[in-house]
PDB file of N, CA and C in Angstrom:
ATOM      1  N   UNK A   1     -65.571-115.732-272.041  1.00  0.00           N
ATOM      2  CA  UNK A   1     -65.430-114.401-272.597  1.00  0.00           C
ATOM      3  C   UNK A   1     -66.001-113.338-271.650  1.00  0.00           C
ATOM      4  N   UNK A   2     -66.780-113.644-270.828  1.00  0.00           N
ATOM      5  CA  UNK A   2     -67.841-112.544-269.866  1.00  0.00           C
ATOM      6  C   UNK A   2     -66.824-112.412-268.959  1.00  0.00           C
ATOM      7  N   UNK A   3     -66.238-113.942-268.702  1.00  0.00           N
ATOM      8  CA  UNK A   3     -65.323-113.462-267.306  1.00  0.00           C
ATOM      9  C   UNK A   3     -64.204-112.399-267.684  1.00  0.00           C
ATOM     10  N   UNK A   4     -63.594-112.860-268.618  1.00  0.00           N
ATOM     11  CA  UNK A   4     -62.490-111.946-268.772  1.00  0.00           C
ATOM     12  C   UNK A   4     -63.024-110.380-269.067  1.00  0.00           C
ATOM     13  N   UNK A   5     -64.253-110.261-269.387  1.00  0.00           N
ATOM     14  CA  UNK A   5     -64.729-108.809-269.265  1.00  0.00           C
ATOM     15  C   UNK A   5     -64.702-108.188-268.050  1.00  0.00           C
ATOM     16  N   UNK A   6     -65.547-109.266-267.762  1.00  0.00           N
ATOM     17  CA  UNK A   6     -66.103-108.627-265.875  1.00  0.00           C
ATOM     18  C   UNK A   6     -64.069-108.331-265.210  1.00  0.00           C
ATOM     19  N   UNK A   7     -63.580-109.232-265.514  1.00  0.00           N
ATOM     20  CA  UNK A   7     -62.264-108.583-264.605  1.00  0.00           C
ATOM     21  C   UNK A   7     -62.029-108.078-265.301  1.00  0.00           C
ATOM     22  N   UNK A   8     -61.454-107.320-266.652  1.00  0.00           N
ATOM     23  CA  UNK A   8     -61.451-105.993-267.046  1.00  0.00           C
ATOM     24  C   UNK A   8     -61.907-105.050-266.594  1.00  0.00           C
ATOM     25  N   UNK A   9     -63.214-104.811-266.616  1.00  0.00           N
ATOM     26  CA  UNK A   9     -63.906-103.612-265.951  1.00  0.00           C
ATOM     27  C   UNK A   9     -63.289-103.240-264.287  1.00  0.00           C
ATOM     28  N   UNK A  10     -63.190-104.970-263.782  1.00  0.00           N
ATOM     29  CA  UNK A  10     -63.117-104.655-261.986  1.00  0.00           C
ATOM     30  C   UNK A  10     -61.550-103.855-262.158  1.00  0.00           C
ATOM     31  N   UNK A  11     -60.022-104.400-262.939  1.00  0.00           N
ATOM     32  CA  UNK A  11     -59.636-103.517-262.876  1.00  0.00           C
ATOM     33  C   UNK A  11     -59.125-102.460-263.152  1.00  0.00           C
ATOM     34  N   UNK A  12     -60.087-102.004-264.231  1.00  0.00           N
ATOM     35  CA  UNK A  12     -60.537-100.537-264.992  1.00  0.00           C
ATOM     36  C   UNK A  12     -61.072 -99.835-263.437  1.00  0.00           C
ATOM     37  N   UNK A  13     -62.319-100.450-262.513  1.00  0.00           N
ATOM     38  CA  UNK A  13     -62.843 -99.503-261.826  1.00  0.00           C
ATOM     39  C   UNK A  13     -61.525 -99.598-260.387  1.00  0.00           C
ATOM     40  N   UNK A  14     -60.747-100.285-260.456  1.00  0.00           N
ATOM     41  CA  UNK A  14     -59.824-100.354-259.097  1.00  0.00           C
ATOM     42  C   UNK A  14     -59.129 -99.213-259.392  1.00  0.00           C
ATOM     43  N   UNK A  15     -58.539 -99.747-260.969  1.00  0.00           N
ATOM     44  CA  UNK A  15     -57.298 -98.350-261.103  1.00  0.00           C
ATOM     45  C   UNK A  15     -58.207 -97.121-261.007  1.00  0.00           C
ATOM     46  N   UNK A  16     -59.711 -96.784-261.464  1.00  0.00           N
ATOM     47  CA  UNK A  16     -59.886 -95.545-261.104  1.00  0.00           C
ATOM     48  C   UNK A  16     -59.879 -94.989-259.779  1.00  0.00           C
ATOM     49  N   UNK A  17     -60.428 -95.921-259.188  1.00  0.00           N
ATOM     50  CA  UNK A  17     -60.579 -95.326-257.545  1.00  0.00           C
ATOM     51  C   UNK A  17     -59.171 -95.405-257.131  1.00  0.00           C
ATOM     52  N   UNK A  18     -58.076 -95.701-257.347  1.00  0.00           N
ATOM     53  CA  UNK A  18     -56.607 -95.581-257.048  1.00  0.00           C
ATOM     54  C   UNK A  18     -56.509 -94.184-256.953  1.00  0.00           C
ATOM     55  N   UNK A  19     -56.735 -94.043-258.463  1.00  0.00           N
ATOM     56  CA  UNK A  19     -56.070 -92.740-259.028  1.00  0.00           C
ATOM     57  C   UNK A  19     -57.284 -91.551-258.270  1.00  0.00           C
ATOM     58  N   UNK A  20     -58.272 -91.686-257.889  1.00  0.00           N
ATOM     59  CA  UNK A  20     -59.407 -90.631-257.645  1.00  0.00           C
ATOM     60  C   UNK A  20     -58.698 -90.608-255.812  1.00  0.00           C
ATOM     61  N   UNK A  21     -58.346 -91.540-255.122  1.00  0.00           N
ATOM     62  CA  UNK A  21     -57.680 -91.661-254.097  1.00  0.00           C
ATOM     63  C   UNK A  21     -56.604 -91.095-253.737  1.00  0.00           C
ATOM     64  N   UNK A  22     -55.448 -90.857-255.019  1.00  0.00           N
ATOM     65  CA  UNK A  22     -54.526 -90.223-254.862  1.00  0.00           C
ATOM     66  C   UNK A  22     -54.881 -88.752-255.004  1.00  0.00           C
ATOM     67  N   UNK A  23     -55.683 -88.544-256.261  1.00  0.00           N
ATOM     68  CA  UNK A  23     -56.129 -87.334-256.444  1.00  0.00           C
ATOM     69  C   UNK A  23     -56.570 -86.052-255.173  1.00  0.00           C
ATOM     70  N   UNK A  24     -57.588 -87.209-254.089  1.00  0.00           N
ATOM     71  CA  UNK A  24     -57.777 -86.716-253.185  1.00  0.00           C
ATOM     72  C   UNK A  24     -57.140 -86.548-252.280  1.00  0.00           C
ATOM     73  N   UNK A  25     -55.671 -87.138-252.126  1.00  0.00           N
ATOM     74  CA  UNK A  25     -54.817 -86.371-250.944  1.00  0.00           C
ATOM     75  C   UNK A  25     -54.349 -85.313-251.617  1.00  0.00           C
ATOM     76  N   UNK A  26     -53.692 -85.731-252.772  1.00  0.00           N
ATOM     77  CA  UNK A  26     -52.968 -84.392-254.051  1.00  0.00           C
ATOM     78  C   UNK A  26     -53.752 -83.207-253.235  1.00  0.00           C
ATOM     79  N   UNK A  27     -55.123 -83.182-253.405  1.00  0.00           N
ATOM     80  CA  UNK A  27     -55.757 -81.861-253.231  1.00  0.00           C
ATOM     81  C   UNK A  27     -55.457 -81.292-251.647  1.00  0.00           C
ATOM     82  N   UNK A  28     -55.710 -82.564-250.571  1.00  0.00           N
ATOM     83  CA  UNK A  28     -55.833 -82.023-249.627  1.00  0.00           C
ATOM     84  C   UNK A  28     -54.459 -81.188-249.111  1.00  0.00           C
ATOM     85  N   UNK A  29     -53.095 -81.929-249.868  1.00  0.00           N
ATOM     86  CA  UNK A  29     -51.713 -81.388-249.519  1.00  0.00           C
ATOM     87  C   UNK A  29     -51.742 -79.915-250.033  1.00  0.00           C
ATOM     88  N   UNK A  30     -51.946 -79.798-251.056  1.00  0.00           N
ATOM     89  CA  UNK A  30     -52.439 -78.182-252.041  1.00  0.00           C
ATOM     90  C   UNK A  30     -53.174 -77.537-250.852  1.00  0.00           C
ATOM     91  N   UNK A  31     -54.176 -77.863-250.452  1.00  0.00           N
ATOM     92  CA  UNK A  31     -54.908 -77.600-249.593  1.00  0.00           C
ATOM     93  C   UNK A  31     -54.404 -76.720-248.851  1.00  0.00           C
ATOM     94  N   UNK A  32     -53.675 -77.640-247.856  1.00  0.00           N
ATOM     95  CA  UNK A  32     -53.033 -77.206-246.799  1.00  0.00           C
ATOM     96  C   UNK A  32     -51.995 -76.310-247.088  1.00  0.00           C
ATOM     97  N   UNK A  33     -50.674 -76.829-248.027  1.00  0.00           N
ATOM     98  CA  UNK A  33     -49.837 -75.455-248.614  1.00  0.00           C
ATOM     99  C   UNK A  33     -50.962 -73.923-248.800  1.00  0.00           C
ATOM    100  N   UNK A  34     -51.825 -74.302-249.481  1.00  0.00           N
ATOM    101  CA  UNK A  34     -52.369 -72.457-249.769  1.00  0.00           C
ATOM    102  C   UNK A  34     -52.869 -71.818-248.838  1.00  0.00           C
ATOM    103  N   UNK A  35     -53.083 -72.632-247.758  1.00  0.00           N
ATOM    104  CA  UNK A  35     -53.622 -72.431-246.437  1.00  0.00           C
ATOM    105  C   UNK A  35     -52.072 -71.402-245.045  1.00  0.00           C
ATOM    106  N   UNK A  36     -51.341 -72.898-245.552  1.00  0.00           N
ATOM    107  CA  UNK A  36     -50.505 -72.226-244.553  1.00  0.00           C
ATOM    108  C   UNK A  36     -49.546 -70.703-245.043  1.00  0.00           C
ATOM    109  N   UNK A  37     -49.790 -70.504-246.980  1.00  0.00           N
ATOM    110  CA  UNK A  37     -49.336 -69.759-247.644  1.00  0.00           C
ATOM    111  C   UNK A  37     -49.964 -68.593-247.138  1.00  0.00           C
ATOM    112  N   UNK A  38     -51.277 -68.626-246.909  1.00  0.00           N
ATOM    113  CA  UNK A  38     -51.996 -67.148-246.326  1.00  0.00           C
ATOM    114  C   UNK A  38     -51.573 -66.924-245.514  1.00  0.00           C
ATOM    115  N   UNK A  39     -51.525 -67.665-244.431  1.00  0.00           N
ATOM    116  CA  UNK A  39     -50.963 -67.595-243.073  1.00  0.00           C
ATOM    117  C   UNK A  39     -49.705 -66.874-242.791  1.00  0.00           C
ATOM    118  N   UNK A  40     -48.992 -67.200-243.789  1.00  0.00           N
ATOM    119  CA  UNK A  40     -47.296 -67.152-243.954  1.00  0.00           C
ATOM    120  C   UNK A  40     -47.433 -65.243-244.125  1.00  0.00           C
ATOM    121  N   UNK A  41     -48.154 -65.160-245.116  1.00  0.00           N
ATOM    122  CA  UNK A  41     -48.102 -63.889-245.998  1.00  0.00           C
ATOM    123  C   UNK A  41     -48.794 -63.062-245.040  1.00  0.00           C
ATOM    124  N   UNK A  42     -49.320 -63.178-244.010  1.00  0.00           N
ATOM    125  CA  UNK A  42     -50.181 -62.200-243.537  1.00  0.00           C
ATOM    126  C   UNK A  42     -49.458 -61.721-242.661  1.00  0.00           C
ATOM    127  N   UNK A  43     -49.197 -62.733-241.678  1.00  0.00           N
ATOM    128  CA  UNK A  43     -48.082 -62.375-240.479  1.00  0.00           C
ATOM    129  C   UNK A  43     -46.825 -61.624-240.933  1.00  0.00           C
ATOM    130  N   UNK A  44     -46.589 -61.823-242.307  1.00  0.00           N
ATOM    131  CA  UNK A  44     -45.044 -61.262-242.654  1.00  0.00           C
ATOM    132  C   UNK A  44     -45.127 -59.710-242.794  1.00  0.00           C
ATOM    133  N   UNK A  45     -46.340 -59.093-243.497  1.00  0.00           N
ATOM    134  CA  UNK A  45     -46.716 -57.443-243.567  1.00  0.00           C
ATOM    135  C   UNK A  45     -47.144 -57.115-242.618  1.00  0.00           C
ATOM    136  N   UNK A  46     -47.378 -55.542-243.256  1.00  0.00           N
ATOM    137  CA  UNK A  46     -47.936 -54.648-242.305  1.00  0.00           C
ATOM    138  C   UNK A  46     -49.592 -54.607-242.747  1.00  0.00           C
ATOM    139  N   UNK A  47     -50.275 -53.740-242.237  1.00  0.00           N
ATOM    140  CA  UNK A  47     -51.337 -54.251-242.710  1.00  0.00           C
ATOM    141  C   UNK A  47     -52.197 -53.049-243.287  1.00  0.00           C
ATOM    142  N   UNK A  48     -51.103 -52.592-244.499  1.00  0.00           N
ATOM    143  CA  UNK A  48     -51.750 -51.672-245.465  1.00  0.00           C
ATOM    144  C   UNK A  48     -52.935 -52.154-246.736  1.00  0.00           C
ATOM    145  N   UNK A  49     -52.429 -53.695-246.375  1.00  0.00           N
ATOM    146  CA  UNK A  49     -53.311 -54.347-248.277  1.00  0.00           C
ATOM    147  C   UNK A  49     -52.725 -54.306-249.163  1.00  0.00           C
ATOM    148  N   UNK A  50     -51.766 -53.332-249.339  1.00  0.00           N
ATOM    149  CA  UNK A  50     -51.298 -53.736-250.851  1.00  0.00           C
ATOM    150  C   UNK A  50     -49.775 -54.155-250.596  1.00  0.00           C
ATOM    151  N   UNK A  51     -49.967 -55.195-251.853  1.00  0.00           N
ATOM    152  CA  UNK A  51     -48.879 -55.964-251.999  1.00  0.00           C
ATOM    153  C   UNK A  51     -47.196 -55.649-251.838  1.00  0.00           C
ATOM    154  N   UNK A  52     -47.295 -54.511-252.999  1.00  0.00           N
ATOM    155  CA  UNK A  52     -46.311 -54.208-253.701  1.00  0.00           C
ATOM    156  C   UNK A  52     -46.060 -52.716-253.122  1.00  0.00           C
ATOM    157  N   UNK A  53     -46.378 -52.507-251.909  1.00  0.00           N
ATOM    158  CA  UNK A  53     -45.943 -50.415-251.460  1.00  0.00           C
ATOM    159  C   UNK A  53     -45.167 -50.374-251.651  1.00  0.00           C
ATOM    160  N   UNK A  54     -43.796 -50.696-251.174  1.00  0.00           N
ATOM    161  CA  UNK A  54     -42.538 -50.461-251.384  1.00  0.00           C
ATOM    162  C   UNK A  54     -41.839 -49.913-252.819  1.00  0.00           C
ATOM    163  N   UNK A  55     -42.979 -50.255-254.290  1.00  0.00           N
ATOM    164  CA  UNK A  55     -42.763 -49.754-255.362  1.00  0.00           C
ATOM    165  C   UNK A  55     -43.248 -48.988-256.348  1.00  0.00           C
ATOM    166  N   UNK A  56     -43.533 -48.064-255.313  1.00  0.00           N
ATOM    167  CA  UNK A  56     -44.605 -47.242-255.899  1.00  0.00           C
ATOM    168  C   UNK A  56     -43.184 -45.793-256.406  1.00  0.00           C
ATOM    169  N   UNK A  57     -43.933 -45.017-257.340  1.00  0.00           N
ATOM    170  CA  UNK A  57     -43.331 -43.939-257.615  1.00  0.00           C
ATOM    171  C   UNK A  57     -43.733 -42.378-256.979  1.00  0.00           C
TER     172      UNK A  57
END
């Protein structure tokens, strides 16, 4: 009965570190998109700051 616990738990704790593994590229790809998103957005204006000039009244 212990054994079949103990491998329960081992892979209760495998699948977590799977999933905490995937989690951590998930982030680093996000990462990098919001990264290269600034990048993208900065070079594309002029460099008044605001977003939206073009709609002003």
């Amino acid at each position: 009965m212990i054994l079949i616990i103990l491998l329960l738990l081992a892979l209760v704790l495998l699948g977590f570190g799977f999933a905490m593994h995937l989690l951590w590229i998930a982030a680093a790809v996000v990462l990098i998109v919001w990264i290269l998103g600034f990048a993208r957005h900065r070079r594309g204006r002029n460099s008044s700051g605001r977003r939206y000039a073009g709609n002003r009244r």
